[in-house]
Protein backbone atom coordinates (compact mmCIF):
# COMPACT_ATOMS: atom_id res chain seq x y z
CA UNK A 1 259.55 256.37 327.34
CA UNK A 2 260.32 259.91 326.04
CA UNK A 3 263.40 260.65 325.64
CA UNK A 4 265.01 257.22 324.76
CA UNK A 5 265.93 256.59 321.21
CA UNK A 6 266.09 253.05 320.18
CA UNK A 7 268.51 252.44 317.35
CA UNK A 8 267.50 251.55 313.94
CA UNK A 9 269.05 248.62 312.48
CA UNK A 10 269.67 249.11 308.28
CA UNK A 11 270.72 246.48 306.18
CA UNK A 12 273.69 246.16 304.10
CA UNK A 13 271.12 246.60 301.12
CA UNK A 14 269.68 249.56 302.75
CA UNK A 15 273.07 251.52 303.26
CA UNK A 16 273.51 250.59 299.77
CA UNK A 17 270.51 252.77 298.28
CA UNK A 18 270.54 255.20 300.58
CA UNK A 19 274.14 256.13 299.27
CA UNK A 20 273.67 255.91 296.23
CA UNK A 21 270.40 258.01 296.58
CA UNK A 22 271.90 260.13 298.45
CA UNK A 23 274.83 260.88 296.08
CA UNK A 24 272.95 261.30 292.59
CA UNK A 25 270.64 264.21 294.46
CA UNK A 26 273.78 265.95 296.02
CA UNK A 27 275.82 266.02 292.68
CA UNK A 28 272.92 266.98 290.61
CA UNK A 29 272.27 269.70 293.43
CA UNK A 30 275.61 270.66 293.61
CA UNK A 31 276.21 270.52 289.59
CA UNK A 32 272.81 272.66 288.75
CA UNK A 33 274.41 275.24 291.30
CA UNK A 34 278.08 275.70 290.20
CA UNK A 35 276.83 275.85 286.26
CA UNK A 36 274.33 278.50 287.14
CA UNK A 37 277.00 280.40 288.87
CA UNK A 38 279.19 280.32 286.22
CA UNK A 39 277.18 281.09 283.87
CA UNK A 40 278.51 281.02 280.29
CA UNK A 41 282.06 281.84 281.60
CA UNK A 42 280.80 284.81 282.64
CA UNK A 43 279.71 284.41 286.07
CA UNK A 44 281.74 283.38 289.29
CA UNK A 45 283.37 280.39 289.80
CA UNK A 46 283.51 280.54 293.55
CA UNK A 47 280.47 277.95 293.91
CA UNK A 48 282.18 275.46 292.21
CA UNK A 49 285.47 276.39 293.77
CA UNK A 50 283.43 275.43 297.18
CA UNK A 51 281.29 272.12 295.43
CA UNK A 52 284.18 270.75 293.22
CA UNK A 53 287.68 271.94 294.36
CA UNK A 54 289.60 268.97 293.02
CA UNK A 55 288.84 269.53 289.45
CA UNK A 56 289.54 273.27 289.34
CA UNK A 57 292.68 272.87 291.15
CA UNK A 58 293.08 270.33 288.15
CA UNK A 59 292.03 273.51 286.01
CA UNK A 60 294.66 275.44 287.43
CA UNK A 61 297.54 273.05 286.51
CA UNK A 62 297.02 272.45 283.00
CA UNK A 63 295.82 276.04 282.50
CA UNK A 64 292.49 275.27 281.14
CA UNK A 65 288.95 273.35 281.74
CA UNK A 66 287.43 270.33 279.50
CA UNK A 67 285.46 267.48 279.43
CA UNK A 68 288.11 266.01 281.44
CA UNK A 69 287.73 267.60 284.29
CA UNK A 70 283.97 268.00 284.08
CA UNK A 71 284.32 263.91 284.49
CA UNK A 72 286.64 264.81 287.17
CA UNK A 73 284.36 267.31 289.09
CA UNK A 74 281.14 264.88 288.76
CA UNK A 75 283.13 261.73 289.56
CA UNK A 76 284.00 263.63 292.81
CA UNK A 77 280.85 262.79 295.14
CA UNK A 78 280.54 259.22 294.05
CA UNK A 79 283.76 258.87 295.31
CA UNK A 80 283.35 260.50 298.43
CA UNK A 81 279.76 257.87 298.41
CA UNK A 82 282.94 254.74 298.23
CA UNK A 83 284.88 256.16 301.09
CA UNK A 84 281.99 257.20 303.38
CA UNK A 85 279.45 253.82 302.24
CA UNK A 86 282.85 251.96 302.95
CA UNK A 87 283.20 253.43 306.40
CA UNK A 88 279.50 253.54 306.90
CA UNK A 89 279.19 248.98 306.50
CA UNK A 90 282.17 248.95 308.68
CA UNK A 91 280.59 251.25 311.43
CA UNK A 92 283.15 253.91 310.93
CA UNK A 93 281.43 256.60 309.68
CA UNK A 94 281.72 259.52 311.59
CA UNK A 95 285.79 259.34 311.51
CA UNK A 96 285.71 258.57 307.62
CA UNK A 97 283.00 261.65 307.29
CA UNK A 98 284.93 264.04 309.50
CA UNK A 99 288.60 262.85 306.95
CA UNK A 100 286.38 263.72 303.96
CA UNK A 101 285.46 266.89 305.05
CA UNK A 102 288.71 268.21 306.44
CA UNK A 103 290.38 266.68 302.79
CA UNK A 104 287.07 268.84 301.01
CA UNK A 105 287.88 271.72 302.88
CA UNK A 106 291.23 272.43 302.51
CA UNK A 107 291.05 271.80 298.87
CA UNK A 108 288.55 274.42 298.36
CA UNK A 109 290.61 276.63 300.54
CA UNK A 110 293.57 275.72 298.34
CA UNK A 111 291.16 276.33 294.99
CA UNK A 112 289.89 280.04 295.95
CA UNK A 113 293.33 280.60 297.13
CA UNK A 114 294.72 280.29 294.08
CA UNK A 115 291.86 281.75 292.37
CA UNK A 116 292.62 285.31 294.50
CA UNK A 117 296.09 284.28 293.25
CA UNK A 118 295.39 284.21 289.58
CA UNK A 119 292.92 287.11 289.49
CA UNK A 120 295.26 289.59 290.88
């Protein structure tokens, strides 16, 4: 019949991979475009303000960036892959993805905040 979608049943296994898939292409994605923005300090760092807000804010507390919070900033969407894979095997999904994103966003609005803050 058109129209009518039958659902799709995916294993545990299946969710598995797919997150985890999922996650190493979106961080390296996410990771190639923040360090091209950048540059070599030279560049902006409003991309990564947007990708990784949690480890600039981190930045912005102790005044300076290191390989602490380049951990930080990279540990960021496998953690997000947790919380959502969680919710995902426990078929609640779209509320855990909608929490994620509303925590994401207002941390990057809190990180370019106080970037506008700092620069002038």
């Amino acid at each position: 019949m058109a129209g009518v979608r039958l659902p799709i049943a995916v294993s545990h296994a299946q969710k598995i991979g797919v997150s985890i898939i999922t996650t190493v292409g979106v961080t390296a994605v996410a990771s190639f475009i923040a360090l091209q923005a950048a540059g070599i300090g030279l560049g902006s760092y409003i991309p990564a303000a947007l990708l990784f807000p949690f480890a600039l804010l981190a930045a912005f507390v102790i005044h300076h960036a290191d390989w602490l919070l380049m951990k930080l900033a990279l540990s960021q969407f496998p953690i997000y892959r947790l919380v959502l894979g969680r919710a995902w095997l426990r078929g609640r999904l779209p509320s855990a993805a909608v929490s994620v994103t509303v925590v994401h966003v207002l941390a990057a609005l809190g990180c370019t905040a106080a970037m506008m803050f700092a620069s002038g």
